[in-house]
C-alpha atoms as a PDB file:
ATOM      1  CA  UNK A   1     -14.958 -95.078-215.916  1.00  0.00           C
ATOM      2  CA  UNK A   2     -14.729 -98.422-214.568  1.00  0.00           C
ATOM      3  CA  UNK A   3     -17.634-100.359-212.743  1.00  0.00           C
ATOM      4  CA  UNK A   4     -16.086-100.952-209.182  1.00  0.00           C
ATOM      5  CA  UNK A   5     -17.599-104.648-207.731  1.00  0.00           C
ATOM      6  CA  UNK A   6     -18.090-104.542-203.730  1.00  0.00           C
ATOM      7  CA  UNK A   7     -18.744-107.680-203.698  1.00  0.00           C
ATOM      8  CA  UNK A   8     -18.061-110.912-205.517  1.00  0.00           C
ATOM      9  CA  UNK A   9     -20.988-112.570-208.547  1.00  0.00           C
ATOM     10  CA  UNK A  10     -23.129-114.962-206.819  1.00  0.00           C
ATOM     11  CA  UNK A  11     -22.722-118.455-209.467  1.00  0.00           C
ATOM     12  CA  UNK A  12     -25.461-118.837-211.573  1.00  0.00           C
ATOM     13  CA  UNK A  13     -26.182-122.456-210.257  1.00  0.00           C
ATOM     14  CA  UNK A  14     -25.788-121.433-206.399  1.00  0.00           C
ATOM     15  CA  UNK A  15     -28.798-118.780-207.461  1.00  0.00           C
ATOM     16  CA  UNK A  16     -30.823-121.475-209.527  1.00  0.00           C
ATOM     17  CA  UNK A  17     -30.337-123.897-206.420  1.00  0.00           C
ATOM     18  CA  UNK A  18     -32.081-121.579-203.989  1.00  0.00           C
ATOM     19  CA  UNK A  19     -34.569-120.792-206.335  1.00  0.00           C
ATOM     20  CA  UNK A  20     -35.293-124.981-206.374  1.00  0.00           C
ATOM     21  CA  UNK A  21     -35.717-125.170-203.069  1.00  0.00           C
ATOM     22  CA  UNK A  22     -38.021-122.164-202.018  1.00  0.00           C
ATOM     23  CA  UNK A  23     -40.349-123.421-205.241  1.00  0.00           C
ATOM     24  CA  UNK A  24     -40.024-127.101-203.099  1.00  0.00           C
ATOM     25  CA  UNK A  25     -40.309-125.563-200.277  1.00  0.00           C
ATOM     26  CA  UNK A  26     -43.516-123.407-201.129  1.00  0.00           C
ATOM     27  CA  UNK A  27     -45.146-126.738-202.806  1.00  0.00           C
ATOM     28  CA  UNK A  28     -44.800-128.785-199.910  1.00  0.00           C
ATOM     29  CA  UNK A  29     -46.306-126.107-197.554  1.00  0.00           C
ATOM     30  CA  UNK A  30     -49.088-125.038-200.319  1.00  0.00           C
ATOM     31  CA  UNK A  31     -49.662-129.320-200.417  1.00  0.00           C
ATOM     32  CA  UNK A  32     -49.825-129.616-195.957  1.00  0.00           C
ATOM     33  CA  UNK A  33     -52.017-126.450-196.139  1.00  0.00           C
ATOM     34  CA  UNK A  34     -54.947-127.657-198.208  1.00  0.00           C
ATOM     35  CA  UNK A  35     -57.593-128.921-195.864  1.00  0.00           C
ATOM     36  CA  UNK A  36     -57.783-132.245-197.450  1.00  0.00           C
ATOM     37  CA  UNK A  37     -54.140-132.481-198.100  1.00  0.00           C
ATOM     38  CA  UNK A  38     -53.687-133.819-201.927  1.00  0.00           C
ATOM     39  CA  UNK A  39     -56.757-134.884-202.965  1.00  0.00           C
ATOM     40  CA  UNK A  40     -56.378-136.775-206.226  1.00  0.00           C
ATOM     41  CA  UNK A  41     -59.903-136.561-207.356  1.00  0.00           C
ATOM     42  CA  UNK A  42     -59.738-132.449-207.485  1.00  0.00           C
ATOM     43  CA  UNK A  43     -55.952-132.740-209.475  1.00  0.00           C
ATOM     44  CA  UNK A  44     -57.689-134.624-211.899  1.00  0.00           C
ATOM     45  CA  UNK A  45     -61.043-132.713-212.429  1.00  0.00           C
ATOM     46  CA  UNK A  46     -60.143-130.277-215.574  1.00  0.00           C
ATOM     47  CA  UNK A  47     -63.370-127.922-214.746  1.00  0.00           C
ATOM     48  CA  UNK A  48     -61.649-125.697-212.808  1.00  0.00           C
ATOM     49  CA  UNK A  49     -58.193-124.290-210.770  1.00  0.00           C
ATOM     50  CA  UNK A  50     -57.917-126.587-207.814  1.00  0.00           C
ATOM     51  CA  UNK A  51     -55.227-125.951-204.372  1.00  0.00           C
ATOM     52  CA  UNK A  52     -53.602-129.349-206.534  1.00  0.00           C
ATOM     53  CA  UNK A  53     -52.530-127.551-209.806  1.00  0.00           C
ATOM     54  CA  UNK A  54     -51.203-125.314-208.324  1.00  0.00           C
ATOM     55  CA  UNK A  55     -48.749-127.529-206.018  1.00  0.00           C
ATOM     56  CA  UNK A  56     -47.693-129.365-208.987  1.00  0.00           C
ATOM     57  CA  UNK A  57     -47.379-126.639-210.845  1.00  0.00           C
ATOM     58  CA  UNK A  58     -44.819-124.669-208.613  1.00  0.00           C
ATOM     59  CA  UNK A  59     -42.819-128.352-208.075  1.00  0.00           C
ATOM     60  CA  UNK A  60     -42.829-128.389-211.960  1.00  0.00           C
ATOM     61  CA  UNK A  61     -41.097-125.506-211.798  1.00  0.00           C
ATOM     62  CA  UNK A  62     -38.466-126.164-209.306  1.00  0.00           C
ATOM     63  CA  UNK A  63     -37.750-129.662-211.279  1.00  0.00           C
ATOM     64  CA  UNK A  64     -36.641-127.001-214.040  1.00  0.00           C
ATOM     65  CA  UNK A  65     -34.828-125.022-211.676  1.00  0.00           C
ATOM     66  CA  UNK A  66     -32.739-127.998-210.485  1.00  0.00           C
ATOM     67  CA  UNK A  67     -32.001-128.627-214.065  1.00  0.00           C
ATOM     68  CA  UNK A  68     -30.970-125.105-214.932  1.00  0.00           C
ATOM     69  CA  UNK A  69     -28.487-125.593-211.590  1.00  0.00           C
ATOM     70  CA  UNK A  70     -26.693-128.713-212.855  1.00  0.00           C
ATOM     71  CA  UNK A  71     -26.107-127.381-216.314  1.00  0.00           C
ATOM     72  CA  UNK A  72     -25.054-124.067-215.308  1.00  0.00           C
ATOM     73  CA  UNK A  73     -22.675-126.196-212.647  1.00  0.00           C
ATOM     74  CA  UNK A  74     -21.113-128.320-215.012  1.00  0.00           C
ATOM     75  CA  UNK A  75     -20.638-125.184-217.484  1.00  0.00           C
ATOM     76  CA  UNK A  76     -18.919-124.172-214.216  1.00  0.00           C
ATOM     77  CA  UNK A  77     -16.746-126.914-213.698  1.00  0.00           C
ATOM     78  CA  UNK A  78     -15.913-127.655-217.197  1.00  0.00           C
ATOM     79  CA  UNK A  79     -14.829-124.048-216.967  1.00  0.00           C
ATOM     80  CA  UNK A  80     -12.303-124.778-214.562  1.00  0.00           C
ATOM     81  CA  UNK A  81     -10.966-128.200-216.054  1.00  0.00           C
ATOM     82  CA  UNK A  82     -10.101-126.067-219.270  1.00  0.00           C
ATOM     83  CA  UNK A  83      -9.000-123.085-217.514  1.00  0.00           C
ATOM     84  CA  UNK A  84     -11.220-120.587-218.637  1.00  0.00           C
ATOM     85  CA  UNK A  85     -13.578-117.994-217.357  1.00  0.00           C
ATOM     86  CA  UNK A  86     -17.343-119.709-216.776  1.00  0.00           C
ATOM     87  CA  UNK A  87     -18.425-116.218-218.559  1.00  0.00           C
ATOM     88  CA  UNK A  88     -16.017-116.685-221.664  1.00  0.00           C
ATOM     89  CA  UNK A  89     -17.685-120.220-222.930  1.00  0.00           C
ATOM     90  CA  UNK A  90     -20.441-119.789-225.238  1.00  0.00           C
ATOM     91  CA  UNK A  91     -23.003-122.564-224.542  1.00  0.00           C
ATOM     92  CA  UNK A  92     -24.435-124.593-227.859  1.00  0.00           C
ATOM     93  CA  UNK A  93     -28.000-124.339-227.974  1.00  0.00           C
END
């Protein structure tokens, strides 16, 4: 029996995109949340877990998102220059 699709695949780097932006999104509002903003004297103390880690931490993370989205768009559009299926080329690790 055959899988029936109601709806179309969402593109892998449309769904890594809005990933990168809620994860900037969600560090800018964690960083104007903090009482004293960014305070650089709390990122750099190593003690403990500050508000600050945590900030960069999430931004880290949508900086790797954003990569993941251009790759996986130019898989995408080197796809299309070829004339191929984006889910038939096998990426080189």
């Amino acid at each position: 029996m055959k899988a029936v699709r109601f709806a179309p695949p969402v593109r892998r780097w449309v769904a890594f995109s809005l990933a990168a932006l809620a994860l900037f999104l969600a560090a800018g509002v964690g960083a104007a949340l903090d009482e004293d903003f960014f305070n650089s004297a709390d990122f750099f103390d190593a003690t403990s877990l500050h508000h600050e880690h945590l900030v960069v931490l999430v931004a880290a993370v949508g900086v790797v998102m954003v990569v993941l989205a251009v790759r996986a768009f130019s898989l995408e559009v080197r796809a299309a220059r070829a004339g191929v299926s984006p889910d038939k080329i096998e990426e080189k690790v």
